[in-house]
N, C-alpha and C. Protein backbone atom coordinates (compact mmCIF):
# COMPACT_ATOMS: atom_id res chain seq x y z
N UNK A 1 38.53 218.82 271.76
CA UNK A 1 39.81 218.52 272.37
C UNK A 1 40.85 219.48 271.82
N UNK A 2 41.69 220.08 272.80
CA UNK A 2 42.74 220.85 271.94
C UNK A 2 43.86 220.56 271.75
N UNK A 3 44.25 220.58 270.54
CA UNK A 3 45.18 219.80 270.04
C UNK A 3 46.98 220.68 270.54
N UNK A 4 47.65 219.69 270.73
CA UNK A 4 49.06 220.04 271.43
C UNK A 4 50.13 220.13 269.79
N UNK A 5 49.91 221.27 269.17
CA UNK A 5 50.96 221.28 267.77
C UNK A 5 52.01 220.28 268.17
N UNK A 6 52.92 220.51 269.15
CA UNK A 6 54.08 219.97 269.14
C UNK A 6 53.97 219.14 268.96
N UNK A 7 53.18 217.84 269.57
CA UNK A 7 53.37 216.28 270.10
C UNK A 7 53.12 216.01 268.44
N UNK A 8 52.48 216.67 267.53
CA UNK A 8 52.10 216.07 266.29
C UNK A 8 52.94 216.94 265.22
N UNK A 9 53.67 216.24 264.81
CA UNK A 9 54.57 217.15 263.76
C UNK A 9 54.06 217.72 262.44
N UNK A 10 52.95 217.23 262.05
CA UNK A 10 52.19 217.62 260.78
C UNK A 10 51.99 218.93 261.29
N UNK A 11 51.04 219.09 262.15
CA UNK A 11 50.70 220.78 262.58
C UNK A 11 51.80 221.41 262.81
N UNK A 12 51.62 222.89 261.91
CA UNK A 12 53.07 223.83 262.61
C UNK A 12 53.15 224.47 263.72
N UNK A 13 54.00 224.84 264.34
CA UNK A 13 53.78 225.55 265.80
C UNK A 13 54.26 226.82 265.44
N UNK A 14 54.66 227.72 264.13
CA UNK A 14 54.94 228.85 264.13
C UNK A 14 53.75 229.84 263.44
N UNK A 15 52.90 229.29 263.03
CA UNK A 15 51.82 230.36 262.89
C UNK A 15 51.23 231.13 264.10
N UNK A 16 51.02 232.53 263.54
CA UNK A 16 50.33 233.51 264.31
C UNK A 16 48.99 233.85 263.99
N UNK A 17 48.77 234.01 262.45
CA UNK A 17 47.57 234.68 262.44
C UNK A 17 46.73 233.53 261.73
N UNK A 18 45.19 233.94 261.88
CA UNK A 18 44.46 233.04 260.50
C UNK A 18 44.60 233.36 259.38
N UNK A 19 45.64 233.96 258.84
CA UNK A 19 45.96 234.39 257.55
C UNK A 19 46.61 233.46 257.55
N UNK A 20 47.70 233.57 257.99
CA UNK A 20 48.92 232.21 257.99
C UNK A 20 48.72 230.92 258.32
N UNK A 21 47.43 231.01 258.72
CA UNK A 21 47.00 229.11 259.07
C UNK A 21 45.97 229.03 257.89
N UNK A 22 45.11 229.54 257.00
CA UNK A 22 44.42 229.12 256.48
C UNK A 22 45.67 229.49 254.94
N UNK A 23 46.64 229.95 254.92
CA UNK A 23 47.90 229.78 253.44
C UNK A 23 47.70 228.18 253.72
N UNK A 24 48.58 227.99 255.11
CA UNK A 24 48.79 226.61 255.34
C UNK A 24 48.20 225.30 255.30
N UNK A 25 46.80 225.86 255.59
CA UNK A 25 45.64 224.69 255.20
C UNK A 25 45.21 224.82 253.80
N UNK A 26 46.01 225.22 253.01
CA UNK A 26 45.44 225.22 251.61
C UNK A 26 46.68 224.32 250.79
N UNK A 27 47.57 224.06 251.34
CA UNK A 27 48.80 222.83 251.16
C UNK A 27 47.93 222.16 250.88
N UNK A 28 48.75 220.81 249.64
CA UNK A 28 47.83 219.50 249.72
C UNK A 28 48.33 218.91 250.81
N UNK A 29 47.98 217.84 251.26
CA UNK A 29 47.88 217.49 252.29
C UNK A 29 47.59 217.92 253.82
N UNK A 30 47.19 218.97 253.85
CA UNK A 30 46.61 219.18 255.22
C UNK A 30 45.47 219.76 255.28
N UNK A 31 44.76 218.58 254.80
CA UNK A 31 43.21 218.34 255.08
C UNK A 31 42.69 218.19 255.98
N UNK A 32 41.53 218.58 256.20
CA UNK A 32 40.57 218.14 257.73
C UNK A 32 40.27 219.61 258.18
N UNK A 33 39.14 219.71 259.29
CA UNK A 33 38.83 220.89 260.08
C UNK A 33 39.55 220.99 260.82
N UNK A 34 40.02 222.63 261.24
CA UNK A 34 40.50 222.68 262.24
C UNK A 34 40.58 224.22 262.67
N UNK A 35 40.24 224.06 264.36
CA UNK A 35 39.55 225.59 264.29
C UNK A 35 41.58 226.48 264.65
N UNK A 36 41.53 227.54 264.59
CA UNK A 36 42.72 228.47 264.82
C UNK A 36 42.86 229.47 266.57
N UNK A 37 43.07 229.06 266.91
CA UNK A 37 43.04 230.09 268.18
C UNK A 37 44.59 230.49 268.68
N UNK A 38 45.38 231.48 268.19
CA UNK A 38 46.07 232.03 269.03
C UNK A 38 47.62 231.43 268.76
N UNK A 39 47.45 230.94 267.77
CA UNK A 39 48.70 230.19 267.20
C UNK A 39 48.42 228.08 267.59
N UNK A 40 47.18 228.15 268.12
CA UNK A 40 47.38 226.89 267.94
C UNK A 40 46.00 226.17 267.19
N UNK A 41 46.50 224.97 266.61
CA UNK A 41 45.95 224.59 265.61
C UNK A 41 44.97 223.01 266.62
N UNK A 42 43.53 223.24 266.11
CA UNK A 42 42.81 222.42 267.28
C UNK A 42 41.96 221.68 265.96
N UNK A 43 42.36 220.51 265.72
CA UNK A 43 41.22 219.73 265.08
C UNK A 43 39.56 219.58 265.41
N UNK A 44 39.00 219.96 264.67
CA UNK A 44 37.41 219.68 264.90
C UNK A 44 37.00 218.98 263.94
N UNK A 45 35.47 217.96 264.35
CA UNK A 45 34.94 217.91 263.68
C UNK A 45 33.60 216.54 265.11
N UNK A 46 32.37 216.77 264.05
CA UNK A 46 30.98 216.11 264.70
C UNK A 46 30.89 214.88 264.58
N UNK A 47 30.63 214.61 265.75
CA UNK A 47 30.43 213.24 266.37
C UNK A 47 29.88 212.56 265.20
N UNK A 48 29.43 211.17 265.34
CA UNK A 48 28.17 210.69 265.08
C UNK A 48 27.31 210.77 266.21
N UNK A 49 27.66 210.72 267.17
CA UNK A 49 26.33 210.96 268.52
C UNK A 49 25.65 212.38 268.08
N UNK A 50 26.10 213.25 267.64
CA UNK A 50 26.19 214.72 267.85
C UNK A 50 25.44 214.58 266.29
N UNK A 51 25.17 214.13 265.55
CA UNK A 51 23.96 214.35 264.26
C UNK A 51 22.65 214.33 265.05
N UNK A 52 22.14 213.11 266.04
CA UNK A 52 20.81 213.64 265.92
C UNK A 52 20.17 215.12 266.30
N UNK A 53 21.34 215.36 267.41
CA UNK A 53 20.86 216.61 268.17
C UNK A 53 20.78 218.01 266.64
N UNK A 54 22.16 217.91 266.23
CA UNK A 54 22.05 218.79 264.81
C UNK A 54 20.79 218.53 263.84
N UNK A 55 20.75 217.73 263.66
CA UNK A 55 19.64 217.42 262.83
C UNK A 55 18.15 217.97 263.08
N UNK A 56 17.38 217.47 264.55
CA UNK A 56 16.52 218.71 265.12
C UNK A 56 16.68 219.81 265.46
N UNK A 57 17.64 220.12 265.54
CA UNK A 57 17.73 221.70 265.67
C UNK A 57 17.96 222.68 263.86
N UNK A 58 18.54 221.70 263.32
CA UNK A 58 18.16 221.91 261.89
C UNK A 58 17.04 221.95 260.89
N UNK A 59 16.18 220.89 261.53
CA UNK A 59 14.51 220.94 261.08
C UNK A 59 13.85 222.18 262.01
N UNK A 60 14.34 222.26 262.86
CA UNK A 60 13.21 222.98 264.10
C UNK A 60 13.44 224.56 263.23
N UNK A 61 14.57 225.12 263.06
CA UNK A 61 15.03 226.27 262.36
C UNK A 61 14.06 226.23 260.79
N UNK A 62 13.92 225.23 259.96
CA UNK A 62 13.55 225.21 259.00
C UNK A 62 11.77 226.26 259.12
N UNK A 63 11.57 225.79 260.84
CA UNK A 63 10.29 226.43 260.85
C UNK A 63 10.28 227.98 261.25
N UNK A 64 10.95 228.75 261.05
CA UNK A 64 11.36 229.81 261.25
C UNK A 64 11.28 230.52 260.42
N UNK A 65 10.61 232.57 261.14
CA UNK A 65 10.57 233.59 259.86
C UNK A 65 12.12 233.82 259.17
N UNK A 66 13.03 233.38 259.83
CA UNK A 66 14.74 233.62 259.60
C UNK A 66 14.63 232.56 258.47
N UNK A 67 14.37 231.19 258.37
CA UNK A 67 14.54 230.09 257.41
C UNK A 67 13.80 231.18 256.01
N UNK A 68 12.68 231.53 256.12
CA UNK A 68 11.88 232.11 255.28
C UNK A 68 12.32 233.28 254.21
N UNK A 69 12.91 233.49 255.40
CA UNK A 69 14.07 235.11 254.65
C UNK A 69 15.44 234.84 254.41
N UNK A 70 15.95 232.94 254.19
CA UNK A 70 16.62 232.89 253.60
C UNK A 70 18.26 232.71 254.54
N UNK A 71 17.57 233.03 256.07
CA UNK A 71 19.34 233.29 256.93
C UNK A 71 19.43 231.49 257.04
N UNK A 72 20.68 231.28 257.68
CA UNK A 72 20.74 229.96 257.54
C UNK A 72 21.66 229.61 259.00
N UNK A 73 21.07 228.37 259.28
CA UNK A 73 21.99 227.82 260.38
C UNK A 73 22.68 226.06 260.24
N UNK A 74 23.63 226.26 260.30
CA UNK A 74 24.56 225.30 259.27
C UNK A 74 25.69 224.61 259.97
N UNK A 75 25.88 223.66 260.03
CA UNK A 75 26.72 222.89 261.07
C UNK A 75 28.69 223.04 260.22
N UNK A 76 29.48 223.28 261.14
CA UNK A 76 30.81 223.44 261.03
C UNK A 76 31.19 224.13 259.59
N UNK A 77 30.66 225.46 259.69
CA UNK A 77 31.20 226.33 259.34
C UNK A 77 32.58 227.53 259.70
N UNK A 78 33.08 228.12 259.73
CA UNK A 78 34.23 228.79 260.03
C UNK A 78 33.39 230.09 260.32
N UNK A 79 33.92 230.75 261.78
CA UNK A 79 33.09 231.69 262.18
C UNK A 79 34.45 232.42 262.93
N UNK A 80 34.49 233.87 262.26
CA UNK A 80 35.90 234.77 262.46
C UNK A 80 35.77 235.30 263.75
N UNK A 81 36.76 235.31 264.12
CA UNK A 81 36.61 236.20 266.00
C UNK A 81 37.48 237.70 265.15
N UNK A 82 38.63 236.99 265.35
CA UNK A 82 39.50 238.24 265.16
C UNK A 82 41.04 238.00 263.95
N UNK A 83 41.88 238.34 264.24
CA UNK A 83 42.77 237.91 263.02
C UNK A 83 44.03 236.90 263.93
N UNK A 84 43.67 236.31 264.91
CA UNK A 84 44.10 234.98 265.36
C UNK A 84 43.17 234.37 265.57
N UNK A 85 41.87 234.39 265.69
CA UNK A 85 41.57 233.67 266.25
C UNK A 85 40.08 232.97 265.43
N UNK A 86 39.89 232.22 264.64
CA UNK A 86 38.71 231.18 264.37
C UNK A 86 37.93 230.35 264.73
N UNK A 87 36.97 229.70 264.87
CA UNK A 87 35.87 228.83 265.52
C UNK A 87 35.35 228.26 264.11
N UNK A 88 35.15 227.04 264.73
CA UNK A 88 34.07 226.18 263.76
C UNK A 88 33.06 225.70 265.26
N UNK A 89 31.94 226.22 265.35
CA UNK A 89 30.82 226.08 266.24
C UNK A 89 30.36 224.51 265.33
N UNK A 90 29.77 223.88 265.66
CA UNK A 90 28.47 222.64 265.23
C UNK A 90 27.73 223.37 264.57
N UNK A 91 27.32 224.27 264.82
CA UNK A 91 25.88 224.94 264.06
C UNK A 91 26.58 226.75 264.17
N UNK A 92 26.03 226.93 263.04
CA UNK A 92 26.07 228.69 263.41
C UNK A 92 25.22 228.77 262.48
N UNK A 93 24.24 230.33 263.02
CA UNK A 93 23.50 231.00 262.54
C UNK A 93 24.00 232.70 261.97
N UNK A 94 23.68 232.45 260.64
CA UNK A 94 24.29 233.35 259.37
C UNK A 94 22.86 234.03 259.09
N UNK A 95 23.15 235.75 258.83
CA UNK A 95 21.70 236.11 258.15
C UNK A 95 22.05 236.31 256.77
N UNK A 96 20.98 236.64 256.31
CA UNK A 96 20.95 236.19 254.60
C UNK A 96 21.93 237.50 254.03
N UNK A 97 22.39 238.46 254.86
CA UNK A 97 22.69 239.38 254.47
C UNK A 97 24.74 238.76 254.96
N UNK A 98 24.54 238.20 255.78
CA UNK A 98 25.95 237.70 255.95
C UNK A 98 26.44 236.22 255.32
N UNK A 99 25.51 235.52 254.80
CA UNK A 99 25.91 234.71 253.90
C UNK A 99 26.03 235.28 252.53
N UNK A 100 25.57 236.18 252.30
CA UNK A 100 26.23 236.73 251.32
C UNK A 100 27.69 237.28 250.47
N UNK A 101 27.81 238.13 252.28
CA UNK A 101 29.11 237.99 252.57
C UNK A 101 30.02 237.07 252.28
N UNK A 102 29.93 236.19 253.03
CA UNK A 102 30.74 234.70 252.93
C UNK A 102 30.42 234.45 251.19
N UNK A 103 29.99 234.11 250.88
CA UNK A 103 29.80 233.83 249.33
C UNK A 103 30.89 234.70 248.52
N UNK A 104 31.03 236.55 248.94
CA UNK A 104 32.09 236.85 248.32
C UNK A 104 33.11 236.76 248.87
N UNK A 105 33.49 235.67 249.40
CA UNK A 105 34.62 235.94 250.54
C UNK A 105 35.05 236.49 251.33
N UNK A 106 34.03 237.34 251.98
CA UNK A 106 34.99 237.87 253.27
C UNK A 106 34.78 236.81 254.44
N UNK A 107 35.17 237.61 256.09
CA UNK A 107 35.20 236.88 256.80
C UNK A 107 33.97 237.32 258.09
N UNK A 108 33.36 235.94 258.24
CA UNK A 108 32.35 236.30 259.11
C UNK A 108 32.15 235.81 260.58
N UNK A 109 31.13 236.40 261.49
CA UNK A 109 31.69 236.01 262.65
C UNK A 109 29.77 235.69 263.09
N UNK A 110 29.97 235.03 263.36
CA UNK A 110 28.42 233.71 263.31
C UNK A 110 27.88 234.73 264.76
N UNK A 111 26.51 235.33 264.46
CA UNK A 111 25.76 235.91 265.61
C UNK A 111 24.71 234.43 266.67
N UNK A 112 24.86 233.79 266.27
CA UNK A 112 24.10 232.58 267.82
C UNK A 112 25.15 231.33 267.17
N UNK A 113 25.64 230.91 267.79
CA UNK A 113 26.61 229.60 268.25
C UNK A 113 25.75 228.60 269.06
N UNK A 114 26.11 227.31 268.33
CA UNK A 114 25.73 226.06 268.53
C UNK A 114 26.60 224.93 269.10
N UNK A 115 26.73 224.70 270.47
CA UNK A 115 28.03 223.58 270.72
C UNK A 115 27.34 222.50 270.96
N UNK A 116 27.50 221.00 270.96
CA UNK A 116 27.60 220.10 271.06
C UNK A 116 28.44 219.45 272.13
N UNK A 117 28.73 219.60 273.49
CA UNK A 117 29.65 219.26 274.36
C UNK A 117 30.03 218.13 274.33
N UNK A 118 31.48 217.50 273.87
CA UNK A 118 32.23 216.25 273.98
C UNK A 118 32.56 216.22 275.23
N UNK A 119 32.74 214.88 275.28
CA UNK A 119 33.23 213.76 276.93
C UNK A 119 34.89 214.31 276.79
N UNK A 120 35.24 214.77 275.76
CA UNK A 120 37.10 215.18 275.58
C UNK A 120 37.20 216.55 276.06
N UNK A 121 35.92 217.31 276.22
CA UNK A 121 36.65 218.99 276.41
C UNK A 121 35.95 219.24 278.02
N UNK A 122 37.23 220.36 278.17
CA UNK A 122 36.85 220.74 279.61
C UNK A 122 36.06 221.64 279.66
N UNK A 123 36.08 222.34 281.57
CA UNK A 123 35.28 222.92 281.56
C UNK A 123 35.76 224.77 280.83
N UNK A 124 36.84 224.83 281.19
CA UNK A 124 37.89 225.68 280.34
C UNK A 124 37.40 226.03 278.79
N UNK A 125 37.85 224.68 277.77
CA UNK A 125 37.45 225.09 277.11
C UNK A 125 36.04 225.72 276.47
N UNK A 126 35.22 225.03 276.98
CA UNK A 126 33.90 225.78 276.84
C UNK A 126 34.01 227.32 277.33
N UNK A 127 34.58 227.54 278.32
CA UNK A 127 34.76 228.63 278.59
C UNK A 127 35.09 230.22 277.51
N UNK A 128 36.40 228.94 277.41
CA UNK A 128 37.26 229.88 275.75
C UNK A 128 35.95 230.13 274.81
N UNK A 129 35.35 229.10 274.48
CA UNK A 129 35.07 228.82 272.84
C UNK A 129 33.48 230.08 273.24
N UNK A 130 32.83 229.60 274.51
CA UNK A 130 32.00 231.05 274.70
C UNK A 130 32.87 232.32 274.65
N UNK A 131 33.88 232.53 275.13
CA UNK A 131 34.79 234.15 274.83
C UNK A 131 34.71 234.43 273.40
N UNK A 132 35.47 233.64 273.15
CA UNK A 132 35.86 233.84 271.59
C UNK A 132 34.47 234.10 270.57
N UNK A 133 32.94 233.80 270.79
CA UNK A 133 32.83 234.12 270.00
C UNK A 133 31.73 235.43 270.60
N UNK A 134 31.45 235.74 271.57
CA UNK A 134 31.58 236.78 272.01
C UNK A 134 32.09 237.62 271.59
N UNK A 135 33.75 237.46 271.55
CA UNK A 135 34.58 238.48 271.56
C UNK A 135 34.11 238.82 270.09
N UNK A 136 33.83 238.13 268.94
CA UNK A 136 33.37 238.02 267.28
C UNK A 136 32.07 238.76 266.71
N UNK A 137 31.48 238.84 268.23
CA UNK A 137 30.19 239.73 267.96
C UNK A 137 28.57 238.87 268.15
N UNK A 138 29.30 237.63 268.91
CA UNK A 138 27.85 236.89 268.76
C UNK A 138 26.88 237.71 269.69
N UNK A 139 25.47 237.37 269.78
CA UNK A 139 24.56 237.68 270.90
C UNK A 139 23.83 236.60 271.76
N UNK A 140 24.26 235.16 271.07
CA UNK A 140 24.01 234.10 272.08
C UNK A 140 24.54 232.91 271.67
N UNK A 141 24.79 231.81 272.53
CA UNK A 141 25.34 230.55 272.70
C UNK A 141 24.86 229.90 273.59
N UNK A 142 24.47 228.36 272.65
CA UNK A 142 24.36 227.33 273.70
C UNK A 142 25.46 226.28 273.87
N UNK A 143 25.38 226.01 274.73
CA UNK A 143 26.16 224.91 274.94
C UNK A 143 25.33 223.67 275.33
N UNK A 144 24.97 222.81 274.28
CA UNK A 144 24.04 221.52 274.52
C UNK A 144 24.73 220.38 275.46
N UNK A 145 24.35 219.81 276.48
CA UNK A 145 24.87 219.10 277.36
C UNK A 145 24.44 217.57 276.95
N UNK A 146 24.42 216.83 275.75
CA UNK A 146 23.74 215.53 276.08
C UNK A 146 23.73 214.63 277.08
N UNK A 147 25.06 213.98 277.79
CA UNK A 147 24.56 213.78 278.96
C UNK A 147 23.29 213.73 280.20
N UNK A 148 23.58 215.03 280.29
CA UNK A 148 23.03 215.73 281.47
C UNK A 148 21.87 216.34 281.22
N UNK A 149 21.10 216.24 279.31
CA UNK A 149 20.01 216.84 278.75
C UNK A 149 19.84 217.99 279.64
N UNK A 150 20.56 218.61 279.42
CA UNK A 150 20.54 220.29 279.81
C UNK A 150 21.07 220.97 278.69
N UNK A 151 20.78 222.31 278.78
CA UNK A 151 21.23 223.55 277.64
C UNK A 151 21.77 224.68 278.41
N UNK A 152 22.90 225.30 278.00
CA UNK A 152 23.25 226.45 278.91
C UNK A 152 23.44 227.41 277.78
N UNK A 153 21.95 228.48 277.46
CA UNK A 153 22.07 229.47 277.04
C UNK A 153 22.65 230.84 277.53
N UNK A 154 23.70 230.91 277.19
CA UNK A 154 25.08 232.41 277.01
C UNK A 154 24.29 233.78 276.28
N UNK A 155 24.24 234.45 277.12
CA UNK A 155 23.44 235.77 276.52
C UNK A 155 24.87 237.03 276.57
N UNK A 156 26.16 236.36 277.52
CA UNK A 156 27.15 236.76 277.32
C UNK A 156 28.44 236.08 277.77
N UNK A 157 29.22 236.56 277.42
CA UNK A 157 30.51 235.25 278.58
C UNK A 157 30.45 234.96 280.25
N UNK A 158 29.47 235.98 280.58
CA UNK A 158 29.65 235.55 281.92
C UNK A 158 27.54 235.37 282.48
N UNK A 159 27.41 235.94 281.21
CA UNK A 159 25.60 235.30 281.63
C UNK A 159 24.85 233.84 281.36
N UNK A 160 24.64 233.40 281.91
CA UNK A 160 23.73 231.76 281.51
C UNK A 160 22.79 231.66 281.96
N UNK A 161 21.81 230.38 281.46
CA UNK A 161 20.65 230.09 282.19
C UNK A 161 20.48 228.59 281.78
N UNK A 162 20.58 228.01 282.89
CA UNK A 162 20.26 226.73 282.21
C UNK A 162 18.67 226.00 281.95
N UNK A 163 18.64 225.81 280.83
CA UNK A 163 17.22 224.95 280.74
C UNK A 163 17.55 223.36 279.83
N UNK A 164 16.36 222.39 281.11
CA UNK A 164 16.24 221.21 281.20
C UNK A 164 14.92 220.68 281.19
N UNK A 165 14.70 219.59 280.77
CA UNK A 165 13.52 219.16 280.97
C UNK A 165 12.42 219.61 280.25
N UNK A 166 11.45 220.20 281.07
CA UNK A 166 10.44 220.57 280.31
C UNK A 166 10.27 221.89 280.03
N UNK A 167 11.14 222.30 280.47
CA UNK A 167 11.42 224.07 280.31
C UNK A 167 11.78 224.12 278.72
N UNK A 168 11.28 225.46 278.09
CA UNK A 168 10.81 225.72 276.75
C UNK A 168 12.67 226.89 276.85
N UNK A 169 12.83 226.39 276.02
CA UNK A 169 14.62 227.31 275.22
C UNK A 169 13.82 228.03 274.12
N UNK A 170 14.59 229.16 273.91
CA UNK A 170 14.15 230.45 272.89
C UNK A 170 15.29 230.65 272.55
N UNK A 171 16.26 231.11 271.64
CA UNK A 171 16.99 232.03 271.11
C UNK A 171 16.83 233.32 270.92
N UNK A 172 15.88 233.69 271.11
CA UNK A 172 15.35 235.35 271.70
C UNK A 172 16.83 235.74 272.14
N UNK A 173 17.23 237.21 271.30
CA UNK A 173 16.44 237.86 270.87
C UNK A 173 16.95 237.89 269.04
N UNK A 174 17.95 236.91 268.99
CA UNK A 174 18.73 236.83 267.73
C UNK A 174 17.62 235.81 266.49
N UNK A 175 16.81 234.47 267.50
CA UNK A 175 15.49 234.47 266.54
C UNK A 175 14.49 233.50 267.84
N UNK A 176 13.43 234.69 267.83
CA UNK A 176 12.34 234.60 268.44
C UNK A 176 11.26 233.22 268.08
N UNK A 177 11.37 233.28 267.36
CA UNK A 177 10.77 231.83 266.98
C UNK A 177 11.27 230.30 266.99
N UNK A 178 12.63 230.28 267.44
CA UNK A 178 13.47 229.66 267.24
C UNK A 178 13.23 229.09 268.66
N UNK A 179 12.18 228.13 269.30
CA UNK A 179 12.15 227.54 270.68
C UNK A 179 11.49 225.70 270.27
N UNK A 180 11.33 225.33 271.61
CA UNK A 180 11.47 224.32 271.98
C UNK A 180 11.74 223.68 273.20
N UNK A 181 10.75 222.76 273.48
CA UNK A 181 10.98 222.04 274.75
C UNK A 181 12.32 221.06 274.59
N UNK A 182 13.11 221.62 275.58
CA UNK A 182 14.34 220.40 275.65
C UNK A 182 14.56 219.72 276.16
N UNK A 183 13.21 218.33 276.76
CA UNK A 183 13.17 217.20 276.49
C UNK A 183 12.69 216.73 275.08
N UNK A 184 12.17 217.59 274.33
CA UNK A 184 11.73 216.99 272.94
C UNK A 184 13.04 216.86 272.30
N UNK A 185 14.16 217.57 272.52
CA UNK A 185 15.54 217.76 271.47
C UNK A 185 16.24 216.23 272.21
N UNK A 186 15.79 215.65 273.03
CA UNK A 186 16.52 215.01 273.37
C UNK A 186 15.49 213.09 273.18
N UNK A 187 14.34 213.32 273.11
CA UNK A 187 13.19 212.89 272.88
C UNK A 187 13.77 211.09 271.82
């Protein structure tokens, strides 16, 4: 859901960059996730509906040559687009060479994105949140539909494919091993 700064006076409405929103989120009191896009400040954070799906897709990864070598895929992490603009995906996938990174602090921008689609966001924002991390350098995104037990794998902002049912999902080509029937994720 994206949050309207104004209507809520805690959030500021004069930040520009994620420099200046993450000074600001380091105040005491303004705790909680919240992703940055463009001067506005959008609370996130995962369902309880939205664990089981994380959760198998978190074991399913565990079986992976990427798990083996250490890369990691990790639910609501901070994943950099640009210097306005931030994402916290549900899941992002980090290689061992970019969690490293992150460990010394710099800023990283998550190569496969994991969404979880809420009953609160439109079709818009999905839209955005595929740009944005595109624009960051990803090479794929899903957008998990529970509802509708569909998956709409993003190979770019304007490429998809949807798979349902008994059709087998890959993350090819960011990790090849990384598949599954998605009626089992939903199972």
């Amino acid at each position: 859901m994206i949050s309207n700064p104004a209507a809520n006076p805690a959030l500021p409405t004069h930040l520009q960059t994620v420099e200046e929103f993450e000074q600001w989120q380091k105040q005491p009191g303004n705790d909680g996730s919240f992703e940055f896009v463009r001067g506005r400040i959008i609370p996130k954070s995962m369902k309880q509906d939205e664990i089981d799906i994380a959760d198998f897709l978190a074991r399913r990864f565990t079986q992976t040559n990427a798990y083996q070598q250490k890369h990691i895929l990790y639910p609501e992490l901070d994943s950099y687009v640009d210097a306005t603009r931030k994402r916290i995906p549900d899941l992002s996938y980090f290689t061992a060479e970019q969690w490293q990174a992150i460990r010394r602090g710099e800023r990283v921008n998550t190569l496969f994105a994991i969404e979880i689609l809420s009953d609160s966001e439109s079709h818009q924002e999905v839209l955005d949140k595929i740009q944005d991390y595109f624009d960051g350098g990803a090479q794929l995104g899903w957008y998990i539909v529970p509802k509708h037990q569909k998956i709409y794998a993003y190979t770019s902002p304007d490429d998809s494919t949807v798979i349902k049912g008994q059709q087998t999902i890959s993350a090819s080509p960011v990790l090849p091993d990384f598949q599954f029937t998605v009626a089992d994720l939903f199972a």
